[in-house]
C-alpha atoms as a PDB file:
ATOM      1  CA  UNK A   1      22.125  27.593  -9.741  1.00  0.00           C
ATOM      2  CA  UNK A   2      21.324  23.879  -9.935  1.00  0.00           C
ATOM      3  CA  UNK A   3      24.865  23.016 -10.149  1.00  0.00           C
ATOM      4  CA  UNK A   4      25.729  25.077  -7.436  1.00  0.00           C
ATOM      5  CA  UNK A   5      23.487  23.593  -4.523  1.00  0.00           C
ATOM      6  CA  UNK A   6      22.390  20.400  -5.777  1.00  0.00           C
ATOM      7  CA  UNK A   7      24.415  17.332  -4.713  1.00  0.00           C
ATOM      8  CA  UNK A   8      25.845  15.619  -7.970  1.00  0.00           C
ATOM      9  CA  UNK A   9      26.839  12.054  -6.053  1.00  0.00           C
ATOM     10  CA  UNK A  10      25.372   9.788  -3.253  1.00  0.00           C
ATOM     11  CA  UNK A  11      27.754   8.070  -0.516  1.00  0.00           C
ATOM     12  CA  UNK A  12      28.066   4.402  -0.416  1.00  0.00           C
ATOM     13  CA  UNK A  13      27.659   3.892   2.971  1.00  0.00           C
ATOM     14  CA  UNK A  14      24.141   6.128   2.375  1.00  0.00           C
ATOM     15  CA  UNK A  15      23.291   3.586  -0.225  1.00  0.00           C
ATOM     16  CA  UNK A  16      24.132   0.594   1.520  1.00  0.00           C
ATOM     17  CA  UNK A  17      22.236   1.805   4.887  1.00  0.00           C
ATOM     18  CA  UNK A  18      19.047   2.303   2.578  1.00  0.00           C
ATOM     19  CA  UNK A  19      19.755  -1.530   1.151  1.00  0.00           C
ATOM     20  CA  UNK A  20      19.750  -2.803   4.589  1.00  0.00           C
ATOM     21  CA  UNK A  21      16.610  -1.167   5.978  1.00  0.00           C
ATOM     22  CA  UNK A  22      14.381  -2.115   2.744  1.00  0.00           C
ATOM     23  CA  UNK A  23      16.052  -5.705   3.213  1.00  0.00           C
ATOM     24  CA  UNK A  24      12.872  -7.207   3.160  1.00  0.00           C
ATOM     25  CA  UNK A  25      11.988  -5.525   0.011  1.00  0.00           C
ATOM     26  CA  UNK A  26      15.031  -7.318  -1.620  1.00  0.00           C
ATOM     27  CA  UNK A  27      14.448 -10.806   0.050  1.00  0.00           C
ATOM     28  CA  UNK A  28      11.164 -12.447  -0.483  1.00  0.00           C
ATOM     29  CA  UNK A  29      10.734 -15.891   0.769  1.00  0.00           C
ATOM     30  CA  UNK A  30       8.506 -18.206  -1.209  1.00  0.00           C
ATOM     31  CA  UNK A  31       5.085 -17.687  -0.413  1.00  0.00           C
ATOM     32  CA  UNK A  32       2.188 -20.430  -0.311  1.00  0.00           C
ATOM     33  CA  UNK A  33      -1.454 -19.455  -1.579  1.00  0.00           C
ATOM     34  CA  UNK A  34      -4.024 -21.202   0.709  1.00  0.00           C
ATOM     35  CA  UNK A  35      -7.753 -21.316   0.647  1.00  0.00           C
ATOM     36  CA  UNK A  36     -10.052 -22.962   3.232  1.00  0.00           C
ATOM     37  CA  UNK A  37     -13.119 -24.043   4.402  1.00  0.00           C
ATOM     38  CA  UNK A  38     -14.088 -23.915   7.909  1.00  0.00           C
ATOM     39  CA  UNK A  39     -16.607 -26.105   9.478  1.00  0.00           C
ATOM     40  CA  UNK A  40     -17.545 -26.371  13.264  1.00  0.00           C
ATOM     41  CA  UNK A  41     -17.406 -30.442  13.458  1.00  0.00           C
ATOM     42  CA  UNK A  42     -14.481 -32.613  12.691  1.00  0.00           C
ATOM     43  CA  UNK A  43     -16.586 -35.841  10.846  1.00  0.00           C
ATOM     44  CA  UNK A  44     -18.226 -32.677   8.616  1.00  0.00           C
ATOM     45  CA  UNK A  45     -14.926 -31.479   7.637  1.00  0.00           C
ATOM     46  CA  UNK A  46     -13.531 -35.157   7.018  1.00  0.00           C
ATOM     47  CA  UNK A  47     -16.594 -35.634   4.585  1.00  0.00           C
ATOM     48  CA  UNK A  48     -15.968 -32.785   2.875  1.00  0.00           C
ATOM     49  CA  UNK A  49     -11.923 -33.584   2.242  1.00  0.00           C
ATOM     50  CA  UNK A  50     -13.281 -37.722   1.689  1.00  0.00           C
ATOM     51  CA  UNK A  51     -15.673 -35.739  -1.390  1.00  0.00           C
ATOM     52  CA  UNK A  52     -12.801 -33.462  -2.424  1.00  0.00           C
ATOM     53  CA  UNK A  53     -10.058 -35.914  -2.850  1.00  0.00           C
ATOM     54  CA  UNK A  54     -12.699 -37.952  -5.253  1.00  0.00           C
ATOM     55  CA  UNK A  55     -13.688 -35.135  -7.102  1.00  0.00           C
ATOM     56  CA  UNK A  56     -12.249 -34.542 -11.055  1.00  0.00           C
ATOM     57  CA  UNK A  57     -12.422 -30.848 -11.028  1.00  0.00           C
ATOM     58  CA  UNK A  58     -11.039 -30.554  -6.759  1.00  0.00           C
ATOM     59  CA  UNK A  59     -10.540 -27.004  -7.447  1.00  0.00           C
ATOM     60  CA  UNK A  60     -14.223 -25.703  -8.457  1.00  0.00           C
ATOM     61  CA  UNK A  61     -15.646 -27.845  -6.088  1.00  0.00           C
ATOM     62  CA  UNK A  62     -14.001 -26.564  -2.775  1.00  0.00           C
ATOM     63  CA  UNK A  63     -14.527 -23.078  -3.940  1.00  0.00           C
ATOM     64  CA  UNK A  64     -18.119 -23.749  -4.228  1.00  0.00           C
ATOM     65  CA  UNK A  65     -18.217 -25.684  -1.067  1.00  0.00           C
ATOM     66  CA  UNK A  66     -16.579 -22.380   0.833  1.00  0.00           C
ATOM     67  CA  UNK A  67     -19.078 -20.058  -0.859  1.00  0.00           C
ATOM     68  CA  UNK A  68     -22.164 -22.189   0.736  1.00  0.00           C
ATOM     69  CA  UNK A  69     -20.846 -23.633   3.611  1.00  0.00           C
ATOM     70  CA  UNK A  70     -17.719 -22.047   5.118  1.00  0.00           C
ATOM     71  CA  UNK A  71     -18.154 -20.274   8.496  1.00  0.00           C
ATOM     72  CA  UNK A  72     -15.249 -17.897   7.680  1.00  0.00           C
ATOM     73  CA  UNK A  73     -17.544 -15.170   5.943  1.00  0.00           C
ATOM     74  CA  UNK A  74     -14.597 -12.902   5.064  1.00  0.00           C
ATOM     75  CA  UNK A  75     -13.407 -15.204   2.494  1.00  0.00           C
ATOM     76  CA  UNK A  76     -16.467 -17.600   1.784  1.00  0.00           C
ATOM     77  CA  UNK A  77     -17.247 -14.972  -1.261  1.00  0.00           C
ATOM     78  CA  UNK A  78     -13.958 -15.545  -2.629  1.00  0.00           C
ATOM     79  CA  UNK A  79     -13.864 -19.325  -2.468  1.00  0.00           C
ATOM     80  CA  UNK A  80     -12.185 -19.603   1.087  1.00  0.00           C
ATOM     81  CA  UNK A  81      -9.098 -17.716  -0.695  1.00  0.00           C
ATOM     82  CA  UNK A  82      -6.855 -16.038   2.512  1.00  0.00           C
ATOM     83  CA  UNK A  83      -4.453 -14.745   0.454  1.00  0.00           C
ATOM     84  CA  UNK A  84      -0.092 -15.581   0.802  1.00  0.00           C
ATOM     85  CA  UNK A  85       1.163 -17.703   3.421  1.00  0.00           C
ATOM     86  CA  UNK A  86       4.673 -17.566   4.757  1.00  0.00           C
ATOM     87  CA  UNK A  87       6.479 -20.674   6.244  1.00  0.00           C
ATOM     88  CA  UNK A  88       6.971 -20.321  10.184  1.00  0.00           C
ATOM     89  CA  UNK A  89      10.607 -21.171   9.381  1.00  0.00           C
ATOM     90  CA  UNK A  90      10.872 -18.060   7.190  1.00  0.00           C
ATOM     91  CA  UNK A  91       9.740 -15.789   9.989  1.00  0.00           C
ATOM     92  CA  UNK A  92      11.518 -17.350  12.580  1.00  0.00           C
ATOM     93  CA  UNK A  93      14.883 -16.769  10.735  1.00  0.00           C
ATOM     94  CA  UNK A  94      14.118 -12.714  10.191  1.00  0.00           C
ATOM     95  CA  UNK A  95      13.750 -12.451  14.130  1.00  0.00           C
ATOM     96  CA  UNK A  96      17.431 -13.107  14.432  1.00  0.00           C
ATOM     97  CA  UNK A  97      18.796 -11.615  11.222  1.00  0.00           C
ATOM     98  CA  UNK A  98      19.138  -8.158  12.128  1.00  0.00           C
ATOM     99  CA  UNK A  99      16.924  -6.987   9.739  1.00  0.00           C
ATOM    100  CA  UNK A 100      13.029  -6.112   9.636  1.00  0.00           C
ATOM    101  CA  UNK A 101      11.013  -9.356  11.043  1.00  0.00           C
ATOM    102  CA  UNK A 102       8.433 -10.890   8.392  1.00  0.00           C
ATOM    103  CA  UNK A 103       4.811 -10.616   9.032  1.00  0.00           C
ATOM    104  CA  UNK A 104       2.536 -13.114   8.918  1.00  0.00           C
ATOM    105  CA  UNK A 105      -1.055 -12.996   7.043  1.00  0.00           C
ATOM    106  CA  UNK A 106      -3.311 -12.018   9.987  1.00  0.00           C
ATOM    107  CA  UNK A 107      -5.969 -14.277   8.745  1.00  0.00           C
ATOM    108  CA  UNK A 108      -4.049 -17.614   9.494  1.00  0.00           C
ATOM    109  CA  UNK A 109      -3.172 -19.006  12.658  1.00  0.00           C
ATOM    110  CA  UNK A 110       0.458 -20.035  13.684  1.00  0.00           C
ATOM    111  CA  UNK A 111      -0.155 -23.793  13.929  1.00  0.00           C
ATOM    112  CA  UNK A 112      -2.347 -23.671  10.603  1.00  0.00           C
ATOM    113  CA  UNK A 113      -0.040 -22.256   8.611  1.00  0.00           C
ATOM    114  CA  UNK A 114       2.557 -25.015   9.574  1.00  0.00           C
ATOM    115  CA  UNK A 115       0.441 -27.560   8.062  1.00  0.00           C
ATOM    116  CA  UNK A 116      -0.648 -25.361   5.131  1.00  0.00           C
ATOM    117  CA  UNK A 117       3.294 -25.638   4.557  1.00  0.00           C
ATOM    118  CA  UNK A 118       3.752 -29.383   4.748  1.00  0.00           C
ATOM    119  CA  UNK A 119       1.221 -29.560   1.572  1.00  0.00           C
ATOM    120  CA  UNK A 120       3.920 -30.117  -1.159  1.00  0.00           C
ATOM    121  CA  UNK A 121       1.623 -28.894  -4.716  1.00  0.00           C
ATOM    122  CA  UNK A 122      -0.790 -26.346  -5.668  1.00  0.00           C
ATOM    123  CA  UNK A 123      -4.020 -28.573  -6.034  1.00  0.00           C
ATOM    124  CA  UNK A 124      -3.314 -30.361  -2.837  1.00  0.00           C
ATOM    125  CA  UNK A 125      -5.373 -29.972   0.251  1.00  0.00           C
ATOM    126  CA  UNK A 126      -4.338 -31.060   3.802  1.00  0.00           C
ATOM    127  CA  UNK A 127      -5.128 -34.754   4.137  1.00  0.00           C
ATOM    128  CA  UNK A 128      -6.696 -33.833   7.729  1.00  0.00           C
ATOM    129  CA  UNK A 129      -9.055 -31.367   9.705  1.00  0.00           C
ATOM    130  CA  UNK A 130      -7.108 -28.304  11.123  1.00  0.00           C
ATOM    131  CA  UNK A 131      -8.477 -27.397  14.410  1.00  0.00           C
ATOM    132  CA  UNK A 132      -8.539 -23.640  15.282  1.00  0.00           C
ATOM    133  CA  UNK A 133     -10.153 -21.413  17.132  1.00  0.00           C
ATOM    134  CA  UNK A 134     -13.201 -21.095  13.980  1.00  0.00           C
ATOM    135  CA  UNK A 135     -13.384 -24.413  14.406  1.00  0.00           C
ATOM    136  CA  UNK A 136     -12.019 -27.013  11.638  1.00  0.00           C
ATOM    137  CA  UNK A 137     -10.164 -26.149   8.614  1.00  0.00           C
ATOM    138  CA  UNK A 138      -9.800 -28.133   5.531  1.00  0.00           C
ATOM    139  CA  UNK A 139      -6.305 -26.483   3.458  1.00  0.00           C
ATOM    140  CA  UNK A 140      -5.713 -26.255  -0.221  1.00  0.00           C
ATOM    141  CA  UNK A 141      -2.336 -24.896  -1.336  1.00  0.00           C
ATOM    142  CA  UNK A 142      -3.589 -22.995  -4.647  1.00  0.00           C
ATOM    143  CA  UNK A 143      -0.496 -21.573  -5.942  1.00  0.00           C
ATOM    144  CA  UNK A 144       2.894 -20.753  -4.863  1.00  0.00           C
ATOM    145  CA  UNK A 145       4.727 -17.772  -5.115  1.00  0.00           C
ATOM    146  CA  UNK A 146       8.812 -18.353  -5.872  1.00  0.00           C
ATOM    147  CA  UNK A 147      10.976 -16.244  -3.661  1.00  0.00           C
ATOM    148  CA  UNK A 148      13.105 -13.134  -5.069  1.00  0.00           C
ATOM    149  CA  UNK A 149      16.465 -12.123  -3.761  1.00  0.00           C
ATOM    150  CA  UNK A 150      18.311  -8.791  -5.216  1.00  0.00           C
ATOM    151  CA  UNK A 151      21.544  -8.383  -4.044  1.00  0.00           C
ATOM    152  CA  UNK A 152      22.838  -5.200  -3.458  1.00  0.00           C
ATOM    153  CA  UNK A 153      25.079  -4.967  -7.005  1.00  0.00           C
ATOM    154  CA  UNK A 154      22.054  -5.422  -8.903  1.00  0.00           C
ATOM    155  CA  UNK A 155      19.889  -3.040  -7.313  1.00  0.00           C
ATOM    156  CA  UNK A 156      22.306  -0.159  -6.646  1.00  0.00           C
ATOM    157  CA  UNK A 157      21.742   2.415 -10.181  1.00  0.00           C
ATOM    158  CA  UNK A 158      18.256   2.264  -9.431  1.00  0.00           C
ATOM    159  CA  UNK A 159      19.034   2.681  -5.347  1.00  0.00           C
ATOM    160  CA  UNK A 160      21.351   5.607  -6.267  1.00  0.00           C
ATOM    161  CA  UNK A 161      18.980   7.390  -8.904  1.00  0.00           C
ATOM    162  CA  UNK A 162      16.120   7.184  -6.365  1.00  0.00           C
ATOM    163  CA  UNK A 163      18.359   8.955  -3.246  1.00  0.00           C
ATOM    164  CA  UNK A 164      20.277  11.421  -5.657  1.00  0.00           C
ATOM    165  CA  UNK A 165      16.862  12.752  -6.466  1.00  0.00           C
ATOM    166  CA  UNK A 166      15.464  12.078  -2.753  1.00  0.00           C
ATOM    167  CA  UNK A 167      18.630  14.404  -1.757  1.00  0.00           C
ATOM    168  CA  UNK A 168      18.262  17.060  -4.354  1.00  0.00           C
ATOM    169  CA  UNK A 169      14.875  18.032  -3.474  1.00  0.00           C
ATOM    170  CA  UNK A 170      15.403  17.935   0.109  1.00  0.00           C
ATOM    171  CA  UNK A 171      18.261  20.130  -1.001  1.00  0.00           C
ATOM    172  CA  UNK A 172      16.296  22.358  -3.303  1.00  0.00           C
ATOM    173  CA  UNK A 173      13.771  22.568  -0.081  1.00  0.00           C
ATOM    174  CA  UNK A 174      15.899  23.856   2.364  1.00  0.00           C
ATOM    175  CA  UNK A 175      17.480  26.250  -0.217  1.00  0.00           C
ATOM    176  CA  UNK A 176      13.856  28.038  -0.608  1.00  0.00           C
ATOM    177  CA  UNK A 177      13.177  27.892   2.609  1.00  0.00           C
ATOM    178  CA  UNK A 178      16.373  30.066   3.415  1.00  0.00           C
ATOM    179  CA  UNK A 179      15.758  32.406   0.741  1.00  0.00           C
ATOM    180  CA  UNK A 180      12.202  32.896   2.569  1.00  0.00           C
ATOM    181  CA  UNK A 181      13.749  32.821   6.219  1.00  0.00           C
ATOM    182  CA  UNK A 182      16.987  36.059   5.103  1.00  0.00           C
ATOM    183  CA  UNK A 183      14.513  37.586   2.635  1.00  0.00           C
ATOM    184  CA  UNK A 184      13.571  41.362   3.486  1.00  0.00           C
ATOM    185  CA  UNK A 185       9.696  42.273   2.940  1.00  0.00           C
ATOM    186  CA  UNK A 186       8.724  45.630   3.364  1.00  0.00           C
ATOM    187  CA  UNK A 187       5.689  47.585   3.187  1.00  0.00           C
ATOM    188  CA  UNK A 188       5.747  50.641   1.177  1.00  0.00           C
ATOM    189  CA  UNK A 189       2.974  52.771   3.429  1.00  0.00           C
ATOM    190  CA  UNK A 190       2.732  55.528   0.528  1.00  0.00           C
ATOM    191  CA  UNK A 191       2.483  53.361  -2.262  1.00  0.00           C
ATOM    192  CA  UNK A 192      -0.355  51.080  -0.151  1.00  0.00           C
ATOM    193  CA  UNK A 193      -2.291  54.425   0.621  1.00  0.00           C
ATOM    194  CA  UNK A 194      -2.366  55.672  -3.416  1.00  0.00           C
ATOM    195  CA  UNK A 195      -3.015  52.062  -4.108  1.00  0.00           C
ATOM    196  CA  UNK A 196      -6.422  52.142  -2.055  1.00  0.00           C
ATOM    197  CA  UNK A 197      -7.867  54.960  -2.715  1.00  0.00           C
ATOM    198  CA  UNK A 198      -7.188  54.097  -7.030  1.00  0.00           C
ATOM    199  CA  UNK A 199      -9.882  51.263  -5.854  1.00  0.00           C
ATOM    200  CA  UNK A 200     -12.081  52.815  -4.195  1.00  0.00           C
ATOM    201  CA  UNK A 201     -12.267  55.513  -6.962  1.00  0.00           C
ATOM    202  CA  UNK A 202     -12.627  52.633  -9.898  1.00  0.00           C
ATOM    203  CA  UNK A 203     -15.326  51.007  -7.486  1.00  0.00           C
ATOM    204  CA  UNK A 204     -17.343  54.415  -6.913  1.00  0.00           C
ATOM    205  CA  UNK A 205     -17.332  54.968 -11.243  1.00  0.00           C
ATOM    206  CA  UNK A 206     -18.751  51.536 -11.554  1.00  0.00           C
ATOM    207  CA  UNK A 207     -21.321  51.871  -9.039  1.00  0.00           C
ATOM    208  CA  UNK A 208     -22.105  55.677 -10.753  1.00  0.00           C
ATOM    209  CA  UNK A 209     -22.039  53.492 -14.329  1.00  0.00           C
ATOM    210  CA  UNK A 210     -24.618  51.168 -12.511  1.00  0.00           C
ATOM    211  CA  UNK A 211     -26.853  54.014 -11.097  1.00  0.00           C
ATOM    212  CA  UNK A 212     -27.124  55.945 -14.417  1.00  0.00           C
ATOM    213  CA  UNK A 213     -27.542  52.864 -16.308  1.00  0.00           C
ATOM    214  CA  UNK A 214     -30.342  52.060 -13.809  1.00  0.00           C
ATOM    215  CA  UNK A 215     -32.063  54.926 -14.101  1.00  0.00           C
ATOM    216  CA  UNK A 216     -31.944  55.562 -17.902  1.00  0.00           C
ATOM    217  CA  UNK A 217     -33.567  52.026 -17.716  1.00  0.00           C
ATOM    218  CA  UNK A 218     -36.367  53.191 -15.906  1.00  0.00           C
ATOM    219  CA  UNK A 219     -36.814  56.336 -18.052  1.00  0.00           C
ATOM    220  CA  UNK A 220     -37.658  54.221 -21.019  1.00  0.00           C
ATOM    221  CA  UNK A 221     -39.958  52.001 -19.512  1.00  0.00           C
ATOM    222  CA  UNK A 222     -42.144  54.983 -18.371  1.00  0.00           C
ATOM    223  CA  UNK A 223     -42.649  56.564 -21.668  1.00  0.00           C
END
């Protein structure tokens, strides 16, 4: 029956479509890790990169600076850590590429994370103040993440296993449900009627079973 109604083979154009809409899947730009500290005067946050930039463990230090003094509370517990950053130039480009724009981290500003980009190692914090609307950040790049790109030959077995199977059961699905939709229930009236009333006879003995059982029960605890 399998063989029968389940599709053996996927198109190429079906394939290739499904490439092009996960594009972004496929082509990951690099991606800079940033923490920060955020301070609501500018000579406080030029202290605190002056104190950073003479420190021999820079790393442990800002973290424990953006636990105690960071006014950005939703990532003061993790040591001022936002999370990825992608360059402005990456997300610029996917606007005009046809494909699924890139999205930027939420958390970061558009004019922050340009100078979050110009830091050129993990380790390295933004030699100024960053104004924003918190107030004044002081940048660290922390690590960077290399971009991927899988072009379509490399990717297309797996592509082509995952829609075969996508297909089938979509197949398999609208086999059942036509099976369900032509089948031909009926109600045999008789058989229903007989069926009842075997119930309510097997009901009745039990409840008789119960009664006498009851009752011889309360025989024996009167003698």
């Amino acid at each position: 029956l399998e063989k029968e109604i389940l599709p053996k083979s996927v198109d190429d154009k079906l394939l290739h479509e499904k490439y092009n809409e996960d594009w972004n899947e496929y082509h990951q730009p690099a991606k800079y890790r940033i923490s920060r500290i955020v301070v609501d005067d500018k000579k406080e946050a030029e202290q605190i990169i002056d104190k950073l930039e003479k420190s021999d463990n820079k790393n442990a230090l800002f973290i424990q600076i953006a636990s105690a003094r960071s006014l950005d509370r939703s990532t003061s517990d993790k040591g001022g850590d936002i999370g990825y950053v992608l360059n402005s130039e990456d997300i610029e480009r996917s606007l005009s590429d046809g494909h699924k724009p890139l999205v930027q981290n939420k958390a970061i500003e558009p004019e922050v994370a340009r100078k979050a980009w110009e830091i050129k190692a993990p380790g390295e914090i933004f030699p100024e103040p960053v104004k924003s609307k918190n107030g004044f950040e002081i940048l660290m790049l922390t690590s960077i993440k290399p971009g991927i790109v899988r072009s379509y030959e490399t990717v297309d077995r797996i592509l082509k296993s995952q829609m075969l199977r996508q297909l089938q059961n979509e197949k398999m699905d609208q086999f059942v449900a036509e099976l369900r939709k032509k089948a031909d229930i009926k109600i045999n009236k008789e058989n229903l009627e007989k069926l009842k009333a075997e119930l309510k006879k097997d009901l009745k003995e039990k409840s008789d079973d119960t009664d006498s059982g009851m009752a011889e029960d309360k025989k024996i605890s009167e003698q």
